[in-house]
PDB file of N, CA and C in Angstrom:
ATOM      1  N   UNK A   1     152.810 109.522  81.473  1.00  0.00           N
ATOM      2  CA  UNK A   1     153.175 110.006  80.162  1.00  0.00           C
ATOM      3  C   UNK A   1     153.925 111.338  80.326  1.00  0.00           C
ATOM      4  N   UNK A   2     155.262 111.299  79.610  1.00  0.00           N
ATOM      5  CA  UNK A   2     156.045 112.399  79.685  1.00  0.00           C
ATOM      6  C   UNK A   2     155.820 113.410  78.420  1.00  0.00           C
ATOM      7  N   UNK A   3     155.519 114.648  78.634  1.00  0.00           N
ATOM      8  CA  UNK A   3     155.104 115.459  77.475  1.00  0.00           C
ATOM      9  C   UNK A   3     156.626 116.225  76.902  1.00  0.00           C
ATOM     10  N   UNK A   4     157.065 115.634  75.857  1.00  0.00           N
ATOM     11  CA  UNK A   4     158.019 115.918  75.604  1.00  0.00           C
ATOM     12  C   UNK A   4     158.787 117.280  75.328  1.00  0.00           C
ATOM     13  N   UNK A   5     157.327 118.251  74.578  1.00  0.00           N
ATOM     14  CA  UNK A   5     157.571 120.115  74.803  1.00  0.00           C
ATOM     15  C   UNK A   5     157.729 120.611  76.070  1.00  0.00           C
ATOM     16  N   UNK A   6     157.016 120.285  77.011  1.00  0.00           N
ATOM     17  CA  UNK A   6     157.025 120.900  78.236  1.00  0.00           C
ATOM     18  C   UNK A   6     158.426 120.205  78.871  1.00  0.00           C
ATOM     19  N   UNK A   7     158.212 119.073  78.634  1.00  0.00           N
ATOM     20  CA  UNK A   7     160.029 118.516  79.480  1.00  0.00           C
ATOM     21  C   UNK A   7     161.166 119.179  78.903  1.00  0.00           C
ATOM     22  N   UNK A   8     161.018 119.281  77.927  1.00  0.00           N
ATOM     23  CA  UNK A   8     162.429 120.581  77.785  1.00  0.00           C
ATOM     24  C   UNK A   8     162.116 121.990  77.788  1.00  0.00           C
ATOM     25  N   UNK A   9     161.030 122.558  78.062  1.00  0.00           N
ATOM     26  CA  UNK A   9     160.782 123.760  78.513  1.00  0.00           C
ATOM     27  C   UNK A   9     161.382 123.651  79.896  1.00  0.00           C
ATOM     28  N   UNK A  10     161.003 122.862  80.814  1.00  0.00           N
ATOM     29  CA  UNK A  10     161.452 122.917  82.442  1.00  0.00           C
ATOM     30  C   UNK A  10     162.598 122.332  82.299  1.00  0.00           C
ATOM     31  N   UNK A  11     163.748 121.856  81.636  1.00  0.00           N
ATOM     32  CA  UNK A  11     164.881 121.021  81.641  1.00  0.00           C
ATOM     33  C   UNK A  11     165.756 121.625  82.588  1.00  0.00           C
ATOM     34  N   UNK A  12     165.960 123.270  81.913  1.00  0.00           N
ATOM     35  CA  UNK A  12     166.607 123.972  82.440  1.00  0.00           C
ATOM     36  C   UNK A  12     166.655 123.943  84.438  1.00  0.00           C
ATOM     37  N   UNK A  13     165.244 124.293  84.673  1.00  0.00           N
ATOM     38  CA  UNK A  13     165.344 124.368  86.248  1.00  0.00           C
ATOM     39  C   UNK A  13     165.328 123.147  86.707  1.00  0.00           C
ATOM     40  N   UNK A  14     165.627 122.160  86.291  1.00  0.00           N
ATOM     41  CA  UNK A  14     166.049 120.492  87.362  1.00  0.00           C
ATOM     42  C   UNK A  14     167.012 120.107  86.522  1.00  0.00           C
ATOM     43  N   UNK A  15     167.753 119.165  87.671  1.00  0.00           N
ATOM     44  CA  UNK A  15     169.031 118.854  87.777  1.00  0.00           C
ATOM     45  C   UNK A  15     169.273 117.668  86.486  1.00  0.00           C
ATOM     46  N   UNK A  16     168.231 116.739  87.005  1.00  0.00           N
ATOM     47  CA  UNK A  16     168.119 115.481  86.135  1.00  0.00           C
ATOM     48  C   UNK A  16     166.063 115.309  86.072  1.00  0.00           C
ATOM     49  N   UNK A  17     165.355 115.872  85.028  1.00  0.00           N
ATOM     50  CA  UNK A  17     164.229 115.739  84.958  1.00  0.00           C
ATOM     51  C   UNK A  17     163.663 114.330  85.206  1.00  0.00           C
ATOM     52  N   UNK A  18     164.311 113.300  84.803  1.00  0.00           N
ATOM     53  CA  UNK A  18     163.554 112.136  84.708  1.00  0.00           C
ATOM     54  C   UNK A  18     163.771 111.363  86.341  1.00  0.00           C
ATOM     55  N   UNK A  19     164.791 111.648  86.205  1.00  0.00           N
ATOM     56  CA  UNK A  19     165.661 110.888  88.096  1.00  0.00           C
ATOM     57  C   UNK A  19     164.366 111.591  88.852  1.00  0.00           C
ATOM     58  N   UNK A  20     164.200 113.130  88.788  1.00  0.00           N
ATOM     59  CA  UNK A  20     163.398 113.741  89.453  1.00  0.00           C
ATOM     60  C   UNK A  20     161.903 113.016  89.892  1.00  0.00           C
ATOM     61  N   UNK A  21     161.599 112.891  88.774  1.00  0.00           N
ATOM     62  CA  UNK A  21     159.987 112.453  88.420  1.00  0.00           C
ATOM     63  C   UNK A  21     159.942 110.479  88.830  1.00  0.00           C
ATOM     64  N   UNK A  22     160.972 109.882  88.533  1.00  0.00           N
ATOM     65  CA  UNK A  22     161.167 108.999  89.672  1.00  0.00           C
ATOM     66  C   UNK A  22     161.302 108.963  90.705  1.00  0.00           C
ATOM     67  N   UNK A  23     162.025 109.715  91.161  1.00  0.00           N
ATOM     68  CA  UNK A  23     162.183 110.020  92.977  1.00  0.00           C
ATOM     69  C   UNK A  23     160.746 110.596  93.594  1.00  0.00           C
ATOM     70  N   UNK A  24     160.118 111.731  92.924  1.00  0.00           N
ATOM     71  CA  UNK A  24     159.233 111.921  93.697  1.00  0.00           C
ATOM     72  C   UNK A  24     157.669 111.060  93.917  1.00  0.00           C
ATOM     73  N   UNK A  25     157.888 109.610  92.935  1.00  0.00           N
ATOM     74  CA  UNK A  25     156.791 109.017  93.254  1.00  0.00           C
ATOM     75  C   UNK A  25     157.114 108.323  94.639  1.00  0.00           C
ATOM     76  N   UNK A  26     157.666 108.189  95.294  1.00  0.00           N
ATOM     77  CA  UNK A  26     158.085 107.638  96.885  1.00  0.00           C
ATOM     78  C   UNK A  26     157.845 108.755  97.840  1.00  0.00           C
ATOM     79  N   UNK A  27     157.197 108.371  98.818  1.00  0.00           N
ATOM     80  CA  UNK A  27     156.506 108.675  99.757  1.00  0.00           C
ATOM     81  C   UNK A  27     156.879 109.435 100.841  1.00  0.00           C
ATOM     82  N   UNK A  28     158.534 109.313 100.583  1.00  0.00           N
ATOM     83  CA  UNK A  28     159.225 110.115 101.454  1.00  0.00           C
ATOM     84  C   UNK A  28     159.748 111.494 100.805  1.00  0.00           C
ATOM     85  N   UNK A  29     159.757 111.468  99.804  1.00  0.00           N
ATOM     86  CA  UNK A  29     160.113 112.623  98.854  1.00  0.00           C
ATOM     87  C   UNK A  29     159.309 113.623  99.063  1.00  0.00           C
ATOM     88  N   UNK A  30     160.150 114.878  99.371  1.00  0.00           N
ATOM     89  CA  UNK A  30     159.379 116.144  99.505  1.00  0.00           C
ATOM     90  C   UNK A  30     159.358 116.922  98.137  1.00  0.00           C
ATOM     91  N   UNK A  31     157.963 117.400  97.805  1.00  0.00           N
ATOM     92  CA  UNK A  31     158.139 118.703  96.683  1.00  0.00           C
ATOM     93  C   UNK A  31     157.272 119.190  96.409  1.00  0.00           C
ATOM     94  N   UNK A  32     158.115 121.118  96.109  1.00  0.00           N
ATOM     95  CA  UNK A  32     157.542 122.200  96.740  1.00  0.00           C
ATOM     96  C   UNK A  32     156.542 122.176  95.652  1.00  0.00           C
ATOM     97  N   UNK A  33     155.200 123.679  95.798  1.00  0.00           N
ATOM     98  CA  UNK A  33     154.253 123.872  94.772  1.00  0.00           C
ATOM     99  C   UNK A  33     154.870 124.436  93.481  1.00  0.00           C
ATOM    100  N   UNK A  34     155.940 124.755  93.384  1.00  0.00           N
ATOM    101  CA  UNK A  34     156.437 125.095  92.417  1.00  0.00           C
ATOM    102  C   UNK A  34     156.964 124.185  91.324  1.00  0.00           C
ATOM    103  N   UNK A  35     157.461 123.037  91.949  1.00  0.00           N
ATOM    104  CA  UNK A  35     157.665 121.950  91.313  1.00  0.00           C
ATOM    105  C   UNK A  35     156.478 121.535  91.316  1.00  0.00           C
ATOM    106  N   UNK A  36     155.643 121.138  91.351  1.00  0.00           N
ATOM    107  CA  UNK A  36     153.837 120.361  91.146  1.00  0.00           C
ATOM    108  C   UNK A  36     153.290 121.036  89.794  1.00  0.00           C
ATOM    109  N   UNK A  37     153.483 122.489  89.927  1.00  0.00           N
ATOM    110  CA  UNK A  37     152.843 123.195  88.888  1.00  0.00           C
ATOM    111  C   UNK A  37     153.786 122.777  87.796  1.00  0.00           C
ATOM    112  N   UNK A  38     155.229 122.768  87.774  1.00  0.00           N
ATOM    113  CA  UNK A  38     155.558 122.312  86.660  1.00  0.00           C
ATOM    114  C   UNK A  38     155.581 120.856  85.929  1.00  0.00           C
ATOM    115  N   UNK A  39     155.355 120.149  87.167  1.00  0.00           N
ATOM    116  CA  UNK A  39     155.171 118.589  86.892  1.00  0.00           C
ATOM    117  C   UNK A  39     153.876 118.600  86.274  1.00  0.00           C
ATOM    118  N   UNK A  40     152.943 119.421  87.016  1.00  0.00           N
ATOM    119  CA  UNK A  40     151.712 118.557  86.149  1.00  0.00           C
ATOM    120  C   UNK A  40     151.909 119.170  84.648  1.00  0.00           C
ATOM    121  N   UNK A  41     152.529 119.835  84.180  1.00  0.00           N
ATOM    122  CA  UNK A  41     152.789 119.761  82.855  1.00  0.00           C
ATOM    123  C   UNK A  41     153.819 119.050  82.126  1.00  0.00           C
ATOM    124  N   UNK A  42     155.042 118.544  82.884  1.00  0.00           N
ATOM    125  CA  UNK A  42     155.680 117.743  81.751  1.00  0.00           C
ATOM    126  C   UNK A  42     154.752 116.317  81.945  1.00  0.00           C
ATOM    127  N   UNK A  43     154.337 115.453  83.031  1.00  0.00           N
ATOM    128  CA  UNK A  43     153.770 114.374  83.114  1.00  0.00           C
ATOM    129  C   UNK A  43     151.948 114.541  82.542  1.00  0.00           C
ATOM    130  N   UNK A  44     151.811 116.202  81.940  1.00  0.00           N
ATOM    131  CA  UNK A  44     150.481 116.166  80.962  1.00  0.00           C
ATOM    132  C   UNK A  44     149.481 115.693  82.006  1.00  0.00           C
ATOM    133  N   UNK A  45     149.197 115.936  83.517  1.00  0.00           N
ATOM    134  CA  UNK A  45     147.959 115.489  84.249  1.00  0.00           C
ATOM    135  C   UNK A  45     147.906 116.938  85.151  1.00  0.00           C
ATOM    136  N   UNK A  46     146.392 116.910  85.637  1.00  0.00           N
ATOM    137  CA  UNK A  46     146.369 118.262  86.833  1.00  0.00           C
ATOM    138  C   UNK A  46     146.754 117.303  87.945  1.00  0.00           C
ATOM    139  N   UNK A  47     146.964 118.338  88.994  1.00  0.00           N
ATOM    140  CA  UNK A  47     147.551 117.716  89.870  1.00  0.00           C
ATOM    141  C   UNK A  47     146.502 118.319  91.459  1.00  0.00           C
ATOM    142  N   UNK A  48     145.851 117.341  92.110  1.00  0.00           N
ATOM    143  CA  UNK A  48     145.345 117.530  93.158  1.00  0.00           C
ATOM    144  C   UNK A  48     146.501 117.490  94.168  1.00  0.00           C
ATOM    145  N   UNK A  49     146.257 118.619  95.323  1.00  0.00           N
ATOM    146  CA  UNK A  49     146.644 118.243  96.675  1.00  0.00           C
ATOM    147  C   UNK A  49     145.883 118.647  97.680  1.00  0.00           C
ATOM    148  N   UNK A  50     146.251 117.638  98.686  1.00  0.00           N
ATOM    149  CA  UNK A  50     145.563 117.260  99.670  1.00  0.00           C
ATOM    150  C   UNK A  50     146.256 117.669 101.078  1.00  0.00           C
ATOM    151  N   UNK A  51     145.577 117.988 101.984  1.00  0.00           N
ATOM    152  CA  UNK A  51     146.091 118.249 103.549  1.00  0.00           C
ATOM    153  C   UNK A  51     145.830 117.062 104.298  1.00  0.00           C
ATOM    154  N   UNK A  52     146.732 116.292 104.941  1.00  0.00           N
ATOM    155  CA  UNK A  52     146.591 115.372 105.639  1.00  0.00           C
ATOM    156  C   UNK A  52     145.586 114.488 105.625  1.00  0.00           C
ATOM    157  N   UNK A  53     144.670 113.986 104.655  1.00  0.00           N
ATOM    158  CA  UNK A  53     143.686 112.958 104.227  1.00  0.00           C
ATOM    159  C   UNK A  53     142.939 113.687 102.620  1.00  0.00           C
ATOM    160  N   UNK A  54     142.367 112.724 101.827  1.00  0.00           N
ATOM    161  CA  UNK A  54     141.818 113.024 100.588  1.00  0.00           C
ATOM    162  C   UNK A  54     140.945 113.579 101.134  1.00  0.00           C
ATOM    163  N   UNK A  55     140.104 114.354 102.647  1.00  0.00           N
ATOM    164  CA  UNK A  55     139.069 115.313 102.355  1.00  0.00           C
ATOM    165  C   UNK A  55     139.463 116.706 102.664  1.00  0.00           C
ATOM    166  N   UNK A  56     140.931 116.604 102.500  1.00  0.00           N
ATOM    167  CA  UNK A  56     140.676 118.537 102.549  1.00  0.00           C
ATOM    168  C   UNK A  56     141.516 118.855 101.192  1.00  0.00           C
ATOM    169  N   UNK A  57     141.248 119.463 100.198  1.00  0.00           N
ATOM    170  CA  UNK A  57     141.698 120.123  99.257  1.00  0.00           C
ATOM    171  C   UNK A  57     142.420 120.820  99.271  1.00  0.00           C
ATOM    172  N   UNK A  58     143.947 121.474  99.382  1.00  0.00           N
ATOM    173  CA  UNK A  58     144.362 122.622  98.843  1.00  0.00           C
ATOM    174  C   UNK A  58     144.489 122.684  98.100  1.00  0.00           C
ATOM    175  N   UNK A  59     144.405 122.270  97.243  1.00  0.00           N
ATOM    176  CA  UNK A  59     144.994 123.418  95.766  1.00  0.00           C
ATOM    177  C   UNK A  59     144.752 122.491  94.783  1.00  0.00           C
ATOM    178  N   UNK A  60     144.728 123.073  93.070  1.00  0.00           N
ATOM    179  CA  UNK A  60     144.702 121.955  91.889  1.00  0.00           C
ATOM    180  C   UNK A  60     145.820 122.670  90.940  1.00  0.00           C
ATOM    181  N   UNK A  61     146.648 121.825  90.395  1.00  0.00           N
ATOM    182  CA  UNK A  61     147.669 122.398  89.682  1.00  0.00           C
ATOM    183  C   UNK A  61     147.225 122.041  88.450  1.00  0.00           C
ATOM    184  N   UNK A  62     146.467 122.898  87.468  1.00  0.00           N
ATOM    185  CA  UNK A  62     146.508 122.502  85.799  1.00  0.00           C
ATOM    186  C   UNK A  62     147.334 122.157  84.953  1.00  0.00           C
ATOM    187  N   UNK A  63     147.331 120.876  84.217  1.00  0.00           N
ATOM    188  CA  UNK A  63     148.427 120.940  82.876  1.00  0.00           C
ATOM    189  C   UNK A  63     147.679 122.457  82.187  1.00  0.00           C
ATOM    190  N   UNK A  64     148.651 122.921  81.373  1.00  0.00           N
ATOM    191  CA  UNK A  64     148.263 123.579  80.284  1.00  0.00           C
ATOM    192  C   UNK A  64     147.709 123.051  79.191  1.00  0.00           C
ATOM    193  N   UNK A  65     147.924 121.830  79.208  1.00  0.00           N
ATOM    194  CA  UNK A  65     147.624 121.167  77.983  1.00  0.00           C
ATOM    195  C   UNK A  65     145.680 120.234  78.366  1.00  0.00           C
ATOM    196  N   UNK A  66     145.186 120.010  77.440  1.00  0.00           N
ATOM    197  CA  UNK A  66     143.715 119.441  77.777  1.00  0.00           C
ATOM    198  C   UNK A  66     144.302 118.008  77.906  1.00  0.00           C
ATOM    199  N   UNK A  67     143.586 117.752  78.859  1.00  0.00           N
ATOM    200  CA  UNK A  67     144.009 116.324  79.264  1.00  0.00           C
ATOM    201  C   UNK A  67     142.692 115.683  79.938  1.00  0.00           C
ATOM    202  N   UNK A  68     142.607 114.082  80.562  1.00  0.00           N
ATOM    203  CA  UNK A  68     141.860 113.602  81.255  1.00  0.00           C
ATOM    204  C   UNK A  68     142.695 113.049  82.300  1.00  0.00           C
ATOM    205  N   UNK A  69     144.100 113.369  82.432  1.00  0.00           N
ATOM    206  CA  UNK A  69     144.373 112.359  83.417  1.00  0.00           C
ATOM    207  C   UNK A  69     144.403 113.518  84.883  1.00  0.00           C
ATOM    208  N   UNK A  70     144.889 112.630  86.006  1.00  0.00           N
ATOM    209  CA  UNK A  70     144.498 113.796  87.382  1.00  0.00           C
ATOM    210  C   UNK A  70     145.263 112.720  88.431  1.00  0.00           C
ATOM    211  N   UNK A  71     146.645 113.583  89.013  1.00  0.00           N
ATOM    212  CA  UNK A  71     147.059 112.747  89.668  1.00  0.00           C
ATOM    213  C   UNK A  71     146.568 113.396  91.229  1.00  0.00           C
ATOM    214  N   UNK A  72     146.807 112.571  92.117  1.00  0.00           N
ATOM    215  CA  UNK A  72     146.561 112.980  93.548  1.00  0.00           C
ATOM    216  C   UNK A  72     147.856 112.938  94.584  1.00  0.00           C
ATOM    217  N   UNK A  73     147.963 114.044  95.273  1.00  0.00           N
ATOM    218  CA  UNK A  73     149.209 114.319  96.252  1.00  0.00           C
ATOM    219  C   UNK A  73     148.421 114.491  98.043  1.00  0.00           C
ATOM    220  N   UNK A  74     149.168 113.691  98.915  1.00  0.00           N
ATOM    221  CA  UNK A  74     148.915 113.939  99.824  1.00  0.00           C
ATOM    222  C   UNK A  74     149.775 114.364 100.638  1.00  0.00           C
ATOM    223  N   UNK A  75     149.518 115.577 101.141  1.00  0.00           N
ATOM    224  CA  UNK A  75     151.107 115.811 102.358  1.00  0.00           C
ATOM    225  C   UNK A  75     150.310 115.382 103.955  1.00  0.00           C
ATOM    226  N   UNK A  76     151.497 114.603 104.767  1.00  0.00           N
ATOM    227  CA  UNK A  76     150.250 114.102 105.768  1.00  0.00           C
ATOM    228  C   UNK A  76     151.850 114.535 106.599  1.00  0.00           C
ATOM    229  N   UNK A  77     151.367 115.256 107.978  1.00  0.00           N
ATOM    230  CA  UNK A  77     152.756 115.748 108.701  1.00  0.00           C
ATOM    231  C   UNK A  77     153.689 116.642 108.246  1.00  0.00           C
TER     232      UNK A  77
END
């Protein structure tokens, strides 16, 4: 789900928002914490990441907005 206030709040800093948010569900796609923090607010979910397997945690990126959804990122290499 795309949150439509926050997607044109961030419009400005990406090129093509939606191309974006397609591309980075593939596995080869790199992206930085700066982009995460803003994703988990236009796509309205927090955003877990992970160090090379789901048991090490770095970091949780909050929507601003109250939500239940919670996506998961793994960087492995």
């Amino acid at each position: 789900m795309i949150c439509t206030t926050m997607k044109s709040h961030y419009t400005p800093f990406f090129e093509n928002i939606d191309a974006y948010v397609e591309e980075i569900k593939h596995n080869s796609i790199w992206c930085g914490e700066t982009d995460i923090a803003a994703l988990a607010n236009i796509v309205a979910a927090n955003i877990e990441l992970y160090i090379n397997d789901i048991t090490e945690l770095a970091g949780v990126y909050p929507c601003r907005q109250e939500t239940d959804g919670m996506i998961g990122v793994v960087y492995v290499n």
